[in-house]
C-alpha atoms as a PDB file:
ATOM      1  CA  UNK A   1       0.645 172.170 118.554  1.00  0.00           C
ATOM      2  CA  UNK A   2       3.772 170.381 117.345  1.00  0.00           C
ATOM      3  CA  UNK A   3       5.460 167.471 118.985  1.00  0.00           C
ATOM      4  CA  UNK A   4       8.425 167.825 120.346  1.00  0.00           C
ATOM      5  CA  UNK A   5      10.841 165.779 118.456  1.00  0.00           C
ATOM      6  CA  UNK A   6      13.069 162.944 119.422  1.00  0.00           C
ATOM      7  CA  UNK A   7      16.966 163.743 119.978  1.00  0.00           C
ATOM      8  CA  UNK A   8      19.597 161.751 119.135  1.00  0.00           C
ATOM      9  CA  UNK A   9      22.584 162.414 120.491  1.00  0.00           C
ATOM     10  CA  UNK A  10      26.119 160.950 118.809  1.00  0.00           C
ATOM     11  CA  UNK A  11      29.693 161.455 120.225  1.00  0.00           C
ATOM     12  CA  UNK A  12      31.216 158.918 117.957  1.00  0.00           C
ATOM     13  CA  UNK A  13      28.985 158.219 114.805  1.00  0.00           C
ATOM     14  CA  UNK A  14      30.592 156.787 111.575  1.00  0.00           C
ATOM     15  CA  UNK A  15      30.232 156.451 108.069  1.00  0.00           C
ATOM     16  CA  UNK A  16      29.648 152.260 107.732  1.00  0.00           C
ATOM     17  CA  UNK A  17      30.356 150.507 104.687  1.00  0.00           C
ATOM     18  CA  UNK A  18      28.832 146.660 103.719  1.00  0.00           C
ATOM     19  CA  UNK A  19      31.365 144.607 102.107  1.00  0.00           C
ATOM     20  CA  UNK A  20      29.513 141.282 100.589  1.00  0.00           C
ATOM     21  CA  UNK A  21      31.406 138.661  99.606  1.00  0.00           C
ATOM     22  CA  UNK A  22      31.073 134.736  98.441  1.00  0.00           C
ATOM     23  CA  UNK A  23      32.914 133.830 101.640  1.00  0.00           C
ATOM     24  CA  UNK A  24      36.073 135.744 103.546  1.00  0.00           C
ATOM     25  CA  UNK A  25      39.075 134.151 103.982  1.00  0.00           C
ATOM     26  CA  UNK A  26      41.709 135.744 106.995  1.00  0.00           C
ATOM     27  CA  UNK A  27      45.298 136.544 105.525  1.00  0.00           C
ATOM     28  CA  UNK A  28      44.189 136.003 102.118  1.00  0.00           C
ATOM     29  CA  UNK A  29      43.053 138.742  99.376  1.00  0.00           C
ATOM     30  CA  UNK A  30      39.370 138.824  99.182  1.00  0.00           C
ATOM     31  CA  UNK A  31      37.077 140.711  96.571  1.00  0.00           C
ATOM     32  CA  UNK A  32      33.523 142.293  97.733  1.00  0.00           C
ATOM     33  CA  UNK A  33      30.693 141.289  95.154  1.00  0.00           C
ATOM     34  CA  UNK A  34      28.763 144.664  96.387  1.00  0.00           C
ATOM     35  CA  UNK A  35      29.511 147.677  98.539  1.00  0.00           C
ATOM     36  CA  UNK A  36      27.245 150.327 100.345  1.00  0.00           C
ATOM     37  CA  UNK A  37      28.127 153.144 102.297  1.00  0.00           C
ATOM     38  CA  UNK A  38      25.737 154.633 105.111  1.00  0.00           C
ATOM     39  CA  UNK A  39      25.528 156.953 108.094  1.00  0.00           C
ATOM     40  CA  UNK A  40      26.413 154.535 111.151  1.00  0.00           C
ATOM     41  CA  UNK A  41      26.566 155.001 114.889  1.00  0.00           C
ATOM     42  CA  UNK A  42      23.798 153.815 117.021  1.00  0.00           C
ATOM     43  CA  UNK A  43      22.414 157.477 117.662  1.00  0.00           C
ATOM     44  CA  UNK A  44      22.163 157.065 113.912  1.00  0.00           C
ATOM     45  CA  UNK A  45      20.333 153.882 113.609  1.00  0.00           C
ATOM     46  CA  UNK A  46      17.556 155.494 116.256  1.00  0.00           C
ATOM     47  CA  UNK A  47      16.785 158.692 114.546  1.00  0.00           C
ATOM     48  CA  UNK A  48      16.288 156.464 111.163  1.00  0.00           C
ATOM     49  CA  UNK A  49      14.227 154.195 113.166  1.00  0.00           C
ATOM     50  CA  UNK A  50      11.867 157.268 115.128  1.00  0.00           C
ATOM     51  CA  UNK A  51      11.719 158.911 111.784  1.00  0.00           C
ATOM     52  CA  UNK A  52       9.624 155.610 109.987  1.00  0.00           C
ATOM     53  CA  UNK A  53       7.450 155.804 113.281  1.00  0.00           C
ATOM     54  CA  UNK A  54       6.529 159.430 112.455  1.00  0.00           C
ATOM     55  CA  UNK A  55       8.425 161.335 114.804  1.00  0.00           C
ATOM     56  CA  UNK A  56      10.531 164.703 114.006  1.00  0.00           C
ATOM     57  CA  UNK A  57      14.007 163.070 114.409  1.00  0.00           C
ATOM     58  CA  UNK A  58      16.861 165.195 115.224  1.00  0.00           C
ATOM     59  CA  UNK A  59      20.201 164.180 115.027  1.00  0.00           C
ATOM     60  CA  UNK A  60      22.952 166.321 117.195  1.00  0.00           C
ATOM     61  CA  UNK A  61      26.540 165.059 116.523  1.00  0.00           C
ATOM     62  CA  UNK A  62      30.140 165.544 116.252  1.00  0.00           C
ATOM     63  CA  UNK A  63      31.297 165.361 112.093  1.00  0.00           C
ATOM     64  CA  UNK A  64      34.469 166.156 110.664  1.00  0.00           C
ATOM     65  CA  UNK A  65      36.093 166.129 107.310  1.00  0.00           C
ATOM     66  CA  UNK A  66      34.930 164.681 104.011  1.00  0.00           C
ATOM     67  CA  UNK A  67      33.537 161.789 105.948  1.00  0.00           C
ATOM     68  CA  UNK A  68      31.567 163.653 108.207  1.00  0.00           C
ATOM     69  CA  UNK A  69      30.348 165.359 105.371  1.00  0.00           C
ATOM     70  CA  UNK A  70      29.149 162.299 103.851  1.00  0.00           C
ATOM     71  CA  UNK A  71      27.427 161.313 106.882  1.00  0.00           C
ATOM     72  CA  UNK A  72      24.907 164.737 107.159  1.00  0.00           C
ATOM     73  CA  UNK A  73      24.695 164.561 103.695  1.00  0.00           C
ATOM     74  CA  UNK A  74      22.570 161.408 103.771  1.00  0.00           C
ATOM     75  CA  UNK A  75      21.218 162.322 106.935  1.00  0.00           C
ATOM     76  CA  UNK A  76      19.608 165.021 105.531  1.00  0.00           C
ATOM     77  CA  UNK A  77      18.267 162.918 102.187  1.00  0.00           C
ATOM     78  CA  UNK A  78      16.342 160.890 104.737  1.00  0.00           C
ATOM     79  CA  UNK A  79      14.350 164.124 106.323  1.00  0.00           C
ATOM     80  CA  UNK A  80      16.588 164.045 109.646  1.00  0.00           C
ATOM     81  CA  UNK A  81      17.325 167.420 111.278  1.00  0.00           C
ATOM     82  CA  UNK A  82      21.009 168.100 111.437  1.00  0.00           C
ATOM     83  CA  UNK A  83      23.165 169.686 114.392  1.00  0.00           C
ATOM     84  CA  UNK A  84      26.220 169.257 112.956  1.00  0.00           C
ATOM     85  CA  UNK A  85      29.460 170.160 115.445  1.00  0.00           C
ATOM     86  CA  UNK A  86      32.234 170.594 113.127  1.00  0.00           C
ATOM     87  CA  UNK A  87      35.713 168.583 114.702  1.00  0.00           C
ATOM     88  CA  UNK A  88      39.303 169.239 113.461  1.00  0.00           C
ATOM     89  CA  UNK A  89      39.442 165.503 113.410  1.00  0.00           C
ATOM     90  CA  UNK A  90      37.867 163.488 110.809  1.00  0.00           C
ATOM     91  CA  UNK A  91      34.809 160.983 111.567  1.00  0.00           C
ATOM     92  CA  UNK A  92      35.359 157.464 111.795  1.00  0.00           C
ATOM     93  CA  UNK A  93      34.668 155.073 108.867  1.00  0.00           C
ATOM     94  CA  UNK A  94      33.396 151.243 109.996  1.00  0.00           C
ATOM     95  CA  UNK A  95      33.643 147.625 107.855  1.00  0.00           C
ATOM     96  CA  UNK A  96      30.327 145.412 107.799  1.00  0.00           C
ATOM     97  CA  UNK A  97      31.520 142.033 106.058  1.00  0.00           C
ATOM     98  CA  UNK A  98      28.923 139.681 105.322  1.00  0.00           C
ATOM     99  CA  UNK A  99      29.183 136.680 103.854  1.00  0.00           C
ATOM    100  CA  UNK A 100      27.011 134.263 101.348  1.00  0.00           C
ATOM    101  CA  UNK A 101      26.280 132.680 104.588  1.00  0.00           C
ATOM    102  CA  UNK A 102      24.684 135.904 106.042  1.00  0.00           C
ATOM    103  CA  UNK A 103      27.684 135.353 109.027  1.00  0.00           C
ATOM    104  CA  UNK A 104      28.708 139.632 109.710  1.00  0.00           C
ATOM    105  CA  UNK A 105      32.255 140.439 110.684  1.00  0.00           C
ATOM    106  CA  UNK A 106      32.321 143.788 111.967  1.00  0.00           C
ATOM    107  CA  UNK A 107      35.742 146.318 111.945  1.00  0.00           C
ATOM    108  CA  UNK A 108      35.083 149.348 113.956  1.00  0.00           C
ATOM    109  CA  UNK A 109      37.289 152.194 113.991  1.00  0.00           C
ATOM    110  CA  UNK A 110      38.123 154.138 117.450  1.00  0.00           C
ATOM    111  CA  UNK A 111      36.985 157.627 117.506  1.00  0.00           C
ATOM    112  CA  UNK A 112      39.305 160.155 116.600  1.00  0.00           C
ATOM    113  CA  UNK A 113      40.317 162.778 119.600  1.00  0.00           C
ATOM    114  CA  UNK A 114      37.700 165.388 120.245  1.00  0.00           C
ATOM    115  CA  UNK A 115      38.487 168.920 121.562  1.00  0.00           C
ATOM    116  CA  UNK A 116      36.923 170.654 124.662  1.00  0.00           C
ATOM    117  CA  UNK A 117      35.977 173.487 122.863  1.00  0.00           C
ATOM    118  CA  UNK A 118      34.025 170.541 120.582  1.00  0.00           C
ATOM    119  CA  UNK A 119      32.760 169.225 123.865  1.00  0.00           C
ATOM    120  CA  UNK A 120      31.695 172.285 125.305  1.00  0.00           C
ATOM    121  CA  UNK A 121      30.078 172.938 121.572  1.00  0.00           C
ATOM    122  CA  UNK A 122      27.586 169.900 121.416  1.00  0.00           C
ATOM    123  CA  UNK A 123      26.660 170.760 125.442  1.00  0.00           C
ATOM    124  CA  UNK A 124      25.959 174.536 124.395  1.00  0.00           C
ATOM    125  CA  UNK A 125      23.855 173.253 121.347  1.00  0.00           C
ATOM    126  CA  UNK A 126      21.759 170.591 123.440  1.00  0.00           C
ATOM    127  CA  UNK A 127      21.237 173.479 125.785  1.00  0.00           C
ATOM    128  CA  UNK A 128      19.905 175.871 123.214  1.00  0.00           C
ATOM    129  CA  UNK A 129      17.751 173.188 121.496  1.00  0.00           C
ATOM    130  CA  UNK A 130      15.912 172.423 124.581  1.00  0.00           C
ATOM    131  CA  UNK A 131      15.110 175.582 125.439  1.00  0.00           C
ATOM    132  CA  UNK A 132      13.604 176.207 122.459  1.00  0.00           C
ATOM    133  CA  UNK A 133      12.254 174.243 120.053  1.00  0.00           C
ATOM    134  CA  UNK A 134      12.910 170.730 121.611  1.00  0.00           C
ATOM    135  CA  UNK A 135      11.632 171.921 124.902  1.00  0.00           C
ATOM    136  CA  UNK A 136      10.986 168.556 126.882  1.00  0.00           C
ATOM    137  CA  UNK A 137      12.435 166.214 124.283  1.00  0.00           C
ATOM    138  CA  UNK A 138      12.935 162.727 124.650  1.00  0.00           C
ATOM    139  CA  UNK A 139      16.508 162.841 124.717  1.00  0.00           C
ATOM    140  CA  UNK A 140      18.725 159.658 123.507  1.00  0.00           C
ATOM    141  CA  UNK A 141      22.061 159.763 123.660  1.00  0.00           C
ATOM    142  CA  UNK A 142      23.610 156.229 122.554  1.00  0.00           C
ATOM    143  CA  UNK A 143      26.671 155.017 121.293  1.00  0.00           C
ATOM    144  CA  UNK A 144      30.393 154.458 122.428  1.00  0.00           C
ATOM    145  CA  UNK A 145      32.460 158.012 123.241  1.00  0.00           C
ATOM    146  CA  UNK A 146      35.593 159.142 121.232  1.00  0.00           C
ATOM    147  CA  UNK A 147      38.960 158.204 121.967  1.00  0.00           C
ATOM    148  CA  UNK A 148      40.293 160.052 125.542  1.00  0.00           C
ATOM    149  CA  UNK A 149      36.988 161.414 126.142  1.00  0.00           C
ATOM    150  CA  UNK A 150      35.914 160.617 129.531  1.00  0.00           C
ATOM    151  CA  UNK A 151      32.509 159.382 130.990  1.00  0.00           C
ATOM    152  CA  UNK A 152      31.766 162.626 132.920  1.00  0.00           C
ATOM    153  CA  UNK A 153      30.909 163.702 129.220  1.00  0.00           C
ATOM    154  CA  UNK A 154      27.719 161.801 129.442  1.00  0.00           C
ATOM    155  CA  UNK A 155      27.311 162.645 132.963  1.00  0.00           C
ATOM    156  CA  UNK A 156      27.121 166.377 131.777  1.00  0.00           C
ATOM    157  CA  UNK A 157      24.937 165.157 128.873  1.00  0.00           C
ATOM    158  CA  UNK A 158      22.027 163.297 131.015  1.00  0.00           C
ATOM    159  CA  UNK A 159      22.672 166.358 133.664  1.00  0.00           C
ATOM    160  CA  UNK A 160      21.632 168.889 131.478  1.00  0.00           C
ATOM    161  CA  UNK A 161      18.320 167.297 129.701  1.00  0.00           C
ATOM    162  CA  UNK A 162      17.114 165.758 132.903  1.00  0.00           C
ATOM    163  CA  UNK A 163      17.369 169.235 134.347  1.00  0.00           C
ATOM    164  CA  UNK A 164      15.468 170.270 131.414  1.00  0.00           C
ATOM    165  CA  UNK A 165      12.681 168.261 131.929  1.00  0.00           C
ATOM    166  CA  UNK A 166      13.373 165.913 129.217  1.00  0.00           C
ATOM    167  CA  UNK A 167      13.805 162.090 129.497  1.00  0.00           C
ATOM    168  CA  UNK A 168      17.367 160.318 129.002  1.00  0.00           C
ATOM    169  CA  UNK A 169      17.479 157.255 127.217  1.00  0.00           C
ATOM    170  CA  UNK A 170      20.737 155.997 127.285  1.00  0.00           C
ATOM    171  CA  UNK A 171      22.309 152.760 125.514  1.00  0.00           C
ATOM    172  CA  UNK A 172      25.827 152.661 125.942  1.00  0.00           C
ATOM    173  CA  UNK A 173      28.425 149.636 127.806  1.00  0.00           C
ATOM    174  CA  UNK A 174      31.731 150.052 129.209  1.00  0.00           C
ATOM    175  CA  UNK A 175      32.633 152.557 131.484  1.00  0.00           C
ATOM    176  CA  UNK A 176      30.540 154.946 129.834  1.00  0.00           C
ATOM    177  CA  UNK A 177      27.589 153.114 131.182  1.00  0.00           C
ATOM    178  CA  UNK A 178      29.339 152.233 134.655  1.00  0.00           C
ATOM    179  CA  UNK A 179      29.766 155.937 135.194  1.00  0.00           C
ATOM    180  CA  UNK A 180      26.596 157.387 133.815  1.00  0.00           C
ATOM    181  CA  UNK A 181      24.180 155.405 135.906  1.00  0.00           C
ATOM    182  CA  UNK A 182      24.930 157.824 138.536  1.00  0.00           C
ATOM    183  CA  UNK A 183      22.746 160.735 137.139  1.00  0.00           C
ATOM    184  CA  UNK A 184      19.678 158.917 137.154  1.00  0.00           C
ATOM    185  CA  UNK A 185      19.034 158.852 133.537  1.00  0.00           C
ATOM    186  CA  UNK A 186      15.143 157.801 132.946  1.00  0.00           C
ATOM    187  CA  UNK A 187      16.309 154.258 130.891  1.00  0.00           C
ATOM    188  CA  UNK A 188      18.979 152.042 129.697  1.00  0.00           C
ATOM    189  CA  UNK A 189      19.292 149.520 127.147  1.00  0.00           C
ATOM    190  CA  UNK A 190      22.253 147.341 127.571  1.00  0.00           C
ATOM    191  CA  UNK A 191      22.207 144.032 125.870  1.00  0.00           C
ATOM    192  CA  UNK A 192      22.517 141.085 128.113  1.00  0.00           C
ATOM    193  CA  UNK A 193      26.711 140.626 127.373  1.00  0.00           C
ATOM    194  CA  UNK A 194      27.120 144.301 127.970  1.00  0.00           C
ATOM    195  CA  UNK A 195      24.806 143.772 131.592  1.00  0.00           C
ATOM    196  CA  UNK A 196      27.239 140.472 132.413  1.00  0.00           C
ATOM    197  CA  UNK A 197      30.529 142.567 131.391  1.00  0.00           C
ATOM    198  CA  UNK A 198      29.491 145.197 133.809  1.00  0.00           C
ATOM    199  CA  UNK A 199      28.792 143.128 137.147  1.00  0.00           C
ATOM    200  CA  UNK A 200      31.161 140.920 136.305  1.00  0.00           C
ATOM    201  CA  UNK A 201      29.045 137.440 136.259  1.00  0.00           C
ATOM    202  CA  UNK A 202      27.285 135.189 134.258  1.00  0.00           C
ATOM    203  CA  UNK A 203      22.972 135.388 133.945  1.00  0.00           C
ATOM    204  CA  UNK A 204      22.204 132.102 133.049  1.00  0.00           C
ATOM    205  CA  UNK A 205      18.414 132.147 134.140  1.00  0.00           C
ATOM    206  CA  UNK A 206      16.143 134.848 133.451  1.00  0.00           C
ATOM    207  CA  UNK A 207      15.075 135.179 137.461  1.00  0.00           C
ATOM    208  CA  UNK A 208      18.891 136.712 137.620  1.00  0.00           C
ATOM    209  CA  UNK A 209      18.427 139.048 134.571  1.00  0.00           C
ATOM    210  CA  UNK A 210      15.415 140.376 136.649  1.00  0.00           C
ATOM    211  CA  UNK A 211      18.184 140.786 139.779  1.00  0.00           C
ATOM    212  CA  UNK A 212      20.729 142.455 137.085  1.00  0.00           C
ATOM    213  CA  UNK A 213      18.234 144.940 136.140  1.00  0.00           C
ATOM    214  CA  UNK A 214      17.243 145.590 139.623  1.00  0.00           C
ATOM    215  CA  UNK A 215      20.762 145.941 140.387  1.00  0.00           C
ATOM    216  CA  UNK A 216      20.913 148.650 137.802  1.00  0.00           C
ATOM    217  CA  UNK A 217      18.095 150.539 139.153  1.00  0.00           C
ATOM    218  CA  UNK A 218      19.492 150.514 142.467  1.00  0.00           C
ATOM    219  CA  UNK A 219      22.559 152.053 140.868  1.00  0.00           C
ATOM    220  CA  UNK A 220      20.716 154.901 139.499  1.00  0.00           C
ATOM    221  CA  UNK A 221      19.035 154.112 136.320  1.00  0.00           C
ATOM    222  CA  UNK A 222      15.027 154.368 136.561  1.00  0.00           C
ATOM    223  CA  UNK A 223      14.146 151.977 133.921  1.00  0.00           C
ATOM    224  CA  UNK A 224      15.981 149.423 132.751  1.00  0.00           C
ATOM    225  CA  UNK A 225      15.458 146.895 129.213  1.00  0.00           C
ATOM    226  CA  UNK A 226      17.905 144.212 128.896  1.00  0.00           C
ATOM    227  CA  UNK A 227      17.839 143.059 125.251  1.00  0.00           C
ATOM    228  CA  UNK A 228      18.708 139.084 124.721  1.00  0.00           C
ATOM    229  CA  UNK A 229      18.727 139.441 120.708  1.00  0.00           C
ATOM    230  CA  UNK A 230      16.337 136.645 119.313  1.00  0.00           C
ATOM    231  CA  UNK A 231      15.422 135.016 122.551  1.00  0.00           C
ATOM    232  CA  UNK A 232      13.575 138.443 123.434  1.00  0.00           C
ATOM    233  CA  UNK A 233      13.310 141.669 125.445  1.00  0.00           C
ATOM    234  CA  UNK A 234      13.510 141.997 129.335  1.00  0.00           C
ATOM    235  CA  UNK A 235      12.096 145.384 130.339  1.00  0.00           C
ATOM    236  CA  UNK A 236      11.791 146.945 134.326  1.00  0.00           C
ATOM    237  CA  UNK A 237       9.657 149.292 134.098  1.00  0.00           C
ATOM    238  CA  UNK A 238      10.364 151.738 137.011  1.00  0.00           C
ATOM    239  CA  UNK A 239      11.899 150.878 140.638  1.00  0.00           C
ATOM    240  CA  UNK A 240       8.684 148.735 142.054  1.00  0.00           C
ATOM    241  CA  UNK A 241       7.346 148.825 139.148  1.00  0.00           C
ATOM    242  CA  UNK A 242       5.869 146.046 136.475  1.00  0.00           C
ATOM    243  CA  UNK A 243       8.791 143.536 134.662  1.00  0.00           C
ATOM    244  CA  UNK A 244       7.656 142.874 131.133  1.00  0.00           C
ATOM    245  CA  UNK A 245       9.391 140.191 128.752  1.00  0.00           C
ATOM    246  CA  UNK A 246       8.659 140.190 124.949  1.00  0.00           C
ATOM    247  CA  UNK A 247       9.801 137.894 122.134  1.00  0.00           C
ATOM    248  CA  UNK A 248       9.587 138.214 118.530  1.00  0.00           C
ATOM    249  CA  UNK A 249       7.859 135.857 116.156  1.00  0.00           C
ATOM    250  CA  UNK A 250      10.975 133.914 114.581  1.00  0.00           C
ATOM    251  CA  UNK A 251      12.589 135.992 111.739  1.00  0.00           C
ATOM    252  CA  UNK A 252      14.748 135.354 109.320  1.00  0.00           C
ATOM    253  CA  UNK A 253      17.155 138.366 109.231  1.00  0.00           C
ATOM    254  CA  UNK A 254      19.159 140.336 106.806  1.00  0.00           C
ATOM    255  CA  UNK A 255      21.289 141.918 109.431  1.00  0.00           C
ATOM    256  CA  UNK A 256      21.749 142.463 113.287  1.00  0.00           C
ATOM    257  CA  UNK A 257      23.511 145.289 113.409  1.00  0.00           C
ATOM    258  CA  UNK A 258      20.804 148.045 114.422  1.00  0.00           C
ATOM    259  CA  UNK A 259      18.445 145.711 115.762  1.00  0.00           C
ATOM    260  CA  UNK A 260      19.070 147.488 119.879  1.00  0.00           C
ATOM    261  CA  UNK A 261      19.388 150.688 118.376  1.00  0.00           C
ATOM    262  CA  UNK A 262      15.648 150.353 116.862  1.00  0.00           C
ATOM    263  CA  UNK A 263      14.943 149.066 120.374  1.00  0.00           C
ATOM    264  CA  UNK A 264      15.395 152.225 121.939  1.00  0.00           C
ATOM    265  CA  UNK A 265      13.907 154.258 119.102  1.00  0.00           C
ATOM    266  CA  UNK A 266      10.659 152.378 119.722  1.00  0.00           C
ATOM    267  CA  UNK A 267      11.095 153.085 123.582  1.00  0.00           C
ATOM    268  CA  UNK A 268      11.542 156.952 123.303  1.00  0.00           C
ATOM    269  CA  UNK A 269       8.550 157.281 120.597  1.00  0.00           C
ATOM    270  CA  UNK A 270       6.774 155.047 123.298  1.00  0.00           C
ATOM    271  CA  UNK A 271       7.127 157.255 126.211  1.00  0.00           C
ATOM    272  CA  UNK A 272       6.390 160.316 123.675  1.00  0.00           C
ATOM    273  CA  UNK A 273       3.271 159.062 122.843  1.00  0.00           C
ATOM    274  CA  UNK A 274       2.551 158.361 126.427  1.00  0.00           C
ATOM    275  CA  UNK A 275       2.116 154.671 126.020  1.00  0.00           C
ATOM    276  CA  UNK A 276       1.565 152.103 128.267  1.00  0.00           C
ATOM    277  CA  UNK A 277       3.655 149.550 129.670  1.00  0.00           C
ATOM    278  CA  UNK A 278       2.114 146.440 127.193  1.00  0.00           C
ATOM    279  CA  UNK A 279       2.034 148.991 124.330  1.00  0.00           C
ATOM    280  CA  UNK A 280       5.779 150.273 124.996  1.00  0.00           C
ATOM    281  CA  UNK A 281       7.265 146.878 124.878  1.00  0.00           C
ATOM    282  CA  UNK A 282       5.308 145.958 122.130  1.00  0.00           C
ATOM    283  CA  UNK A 283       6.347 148.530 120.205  1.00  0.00           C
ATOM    284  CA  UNK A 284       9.837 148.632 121.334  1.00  0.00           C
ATOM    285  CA  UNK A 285      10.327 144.893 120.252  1.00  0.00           C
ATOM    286  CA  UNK A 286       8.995 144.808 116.878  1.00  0.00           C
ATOM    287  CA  UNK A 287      10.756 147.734 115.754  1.00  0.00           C
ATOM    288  CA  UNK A 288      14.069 145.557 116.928  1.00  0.00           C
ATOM    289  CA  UNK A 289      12.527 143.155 114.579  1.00  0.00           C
ATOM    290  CA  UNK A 290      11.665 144.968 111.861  1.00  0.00           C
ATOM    291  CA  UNK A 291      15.274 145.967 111.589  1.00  0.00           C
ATOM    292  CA  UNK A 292      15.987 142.150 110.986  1.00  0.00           C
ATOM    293  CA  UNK A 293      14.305 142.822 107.696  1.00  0.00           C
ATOM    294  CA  UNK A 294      15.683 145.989 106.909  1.00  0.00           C
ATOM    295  CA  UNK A 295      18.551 145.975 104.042  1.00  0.00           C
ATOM    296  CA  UNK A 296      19.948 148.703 105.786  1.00  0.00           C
ATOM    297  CA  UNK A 297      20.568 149.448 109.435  1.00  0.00           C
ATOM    298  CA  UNK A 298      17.801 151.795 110.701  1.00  0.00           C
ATOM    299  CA  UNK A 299      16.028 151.820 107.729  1.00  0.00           C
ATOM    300  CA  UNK A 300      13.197 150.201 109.600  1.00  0.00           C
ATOM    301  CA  UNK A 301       9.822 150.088 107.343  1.00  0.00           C
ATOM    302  CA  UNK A 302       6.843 151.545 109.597  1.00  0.00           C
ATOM    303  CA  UNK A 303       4.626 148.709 107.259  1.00  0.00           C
ATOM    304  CA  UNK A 304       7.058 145.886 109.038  1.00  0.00           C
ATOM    305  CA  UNK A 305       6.417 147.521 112.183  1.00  0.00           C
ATOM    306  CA  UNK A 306       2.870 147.512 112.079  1.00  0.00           C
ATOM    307  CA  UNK A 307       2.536 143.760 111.149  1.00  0.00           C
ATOM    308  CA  UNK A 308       5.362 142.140 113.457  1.00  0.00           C
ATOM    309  CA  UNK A 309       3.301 144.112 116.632  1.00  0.00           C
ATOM    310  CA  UNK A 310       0.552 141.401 116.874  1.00  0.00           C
ATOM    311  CA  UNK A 311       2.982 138.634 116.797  1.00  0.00           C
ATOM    312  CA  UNK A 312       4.923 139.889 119.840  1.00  0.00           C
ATOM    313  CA  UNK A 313       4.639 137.825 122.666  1.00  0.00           C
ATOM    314  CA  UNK A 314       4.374 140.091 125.602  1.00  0.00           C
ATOM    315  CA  UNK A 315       4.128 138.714 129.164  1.00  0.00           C
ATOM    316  CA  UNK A 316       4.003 140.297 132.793  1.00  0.00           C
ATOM    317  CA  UNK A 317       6.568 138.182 134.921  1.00  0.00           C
ATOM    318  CA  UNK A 318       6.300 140.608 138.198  1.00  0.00           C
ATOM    319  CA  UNK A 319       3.438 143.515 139.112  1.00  0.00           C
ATOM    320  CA  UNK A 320       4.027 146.472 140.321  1.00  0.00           C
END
C-alpha cells in the first residue's frame, strides 16, 4: 500500500533570488559576486524538506506568468508533484542579500491580487486530491496570503482537510494566524516574535512561552511548537498533554531562511510515520538544523539529518 503523501499548500509562493556580495552599502550602487534563483515560499521550503525524508511531496499552489512558470519548472526537477492553479496575476519574485559576513537582508514582494474564481480553484483541487489519492494527507498549508485575500481563506482551507480526516499543520503569523486558530487546526508553528506579536507581550522566560502556547491551545490550535531559532524548539504536544524542548548542537550556518519551514516538514513526516513525542521533536529539530547547512533553502540533505538527530538535546519540562 502507498503512503499517502504530504501536502503543501502555497497561497503566496515566490521565485527567490540570492544576491552575494563583498559587503552592501544602502543608497549606493552595489554589484552581486553570484546570483541563484529558486522556488521560494515556505510551503516550498517544506515539500523540499519532506521530499529528502522520503515522503511523496505534493505541492498545491497558486503560479502565474513566466515566473510562476519558473517556479513548477524546478519544482518538478526536484521530483515534487505539481498542482499548479494558473492566476491572471504574475507570482511574486523575492531578494536574499548576503553578505561576506554571512549577515542576510531579505526584500519580499507582496502577493499580487488573486481572483475568487482562483480561490475557489485551489479549494476545488484540495477537495479532489483528498478524496482520492491523498485521502488522509497530512495537510500543511504555510506561508503569508496574497494581497486583499482575507483570513477566512485559510479558515476554508483547514475546514475542508480536517473534515477530511487529514491533519492541518499550519505556520503562518499575522492575522492569518489570529483568525485561523479558530478551526482547530491539529498544529502551529509560529516562531517566538510571531507568538509575542500576536498577544501583544514580551516572553522573556521560557515558563511564559509554556503559558503562550497554552494560550494558543485554548484558542483553538491542538498542538502548538514555538520555534526560538538557535536557542531551540518549544513543542505542546496536545491540550494536557507532554511539553517537550529541544536544542540543536551549535551550528555554523549557511543560511536561516528555511530553517521553520524544515521544522514543520519534520513535524508532518513525524505524525505520518506515527512517531512518538521524543522521536517527533527530534526529528522536527534537526531537520531545522540541517537546513543551517543547506546552500539552498529546503534543500535539506537526509545524510545531515540523520547525523544532527543524536546531538539533539531533547528534554520533557511538563507530563502529560
Amino acid at each position: 500500500m502507498i503512503r499517502p503523501p504530504i501536502v503543501c499548500v502555497s497561497a503566496n509562493p515566490a521565485l527567490d533570488r540570492r544576491l552575494r556580495f563583498d559587503s552592501l552599502a544602502v543608497g549606493r550602487v552595489n554589484r552581486a559576486k553570484s546570483v541563484q534563483a529558486f522556488p521560494g515560499g515556505k510551503a516550498a521550503h517544506v515539500a523540499m524538506t519532506a521530499h529528502a525524508l522520503g515522503a511523496r511531496a505534493v505541492w498545491l499552489g497558486f503560479l502565474g506568468g513566466a515566473v510562476g512558470d519558473e517556479v513548477a519548472v524546478q519544482l518538478r526537477e526536484l521530483e515534487i508533484e505539481i498542482v499548479r492553479i494558473r492566476t491572471e496575476k504574475s507570482t511574486r519574485m523575492n531578494l536574499e542579500l548576503i553578505d561576506a559576513s554571512s549577515k542576510i537582508t531579505e526584500v519580499l514582494e507582496p502577493g499580487k491580487p488573486v481572483a475568487r474564481t482562483e480561490l475557489r480553484a485551489m479549494l476545488h483541487a484540495l477537495a479532489a486530491g483528498l478524496r482520492n489519492k491523498w485521502r488522509r494527507a497530512p495537510v500543511v498549508i504555510s506561508g503569508s496570503l496574497p494581497r486583499d485575500v482575507s483570513a477566512a481563506f485559510y479558515r476554508s482551507l483547514i475546514a475542508l482537510a480536517e473534515s477530511m480526516g487529514s491533519r492541518v499543520f499550519l505556520d503562518t503569523s499575522g492575522d492569518a494566524l489570529r483568525h485561523s486558530l479558530a478551526s482547530h487546526p491539529s498544529f502551529v508553528k509560529p516562531n517566538l516574535e510571531e507568538v509575542e506579536a500576536l498577544l501583544g507581550q514580551k516572553l522573556g522566560t521560557q515558563s511564559a512561552i509554556v503559558e503562550a502556547a497554552r494560550e494558543l491551545i485554548d484558542r483553538g490550535a491542538r498542538s502548538v511548537a514555538i520555534s526560538l531559532g538557535a536557542k531551540g524548539l518549544l513543542w505542546f504536544e496536545r491540550k494536557n498533554g507532554s511539553v517537550w524542548f529541544a536544542r540543536p548542537s551549535r551550528l555554523t550556518p549557511v543560511s536561516t531562511v528555511g530553517c521553520g519551514d524544515a521544522t514543520v516538514a519534520g513535524f508532518a513526516f513525524a505524525a505520518a510515520k506515527g512517531l512518538d513525542g521524543e522521536a517527533t521533536i527530534r526529528l522536527a529539530t534537526a531537520c531545522g538544523a540541517a537546513n543551517c547547512l543547506a546552500e539552498i533553502p529546503g534543500r535539506v540533505s537526509f545524510r545531515d539529518v540523520k547525523s544532527l538527530m543524536p546531538r539533539i538535546n531533547v528534554r520533557r519540562i511538563h507530563s502529560a
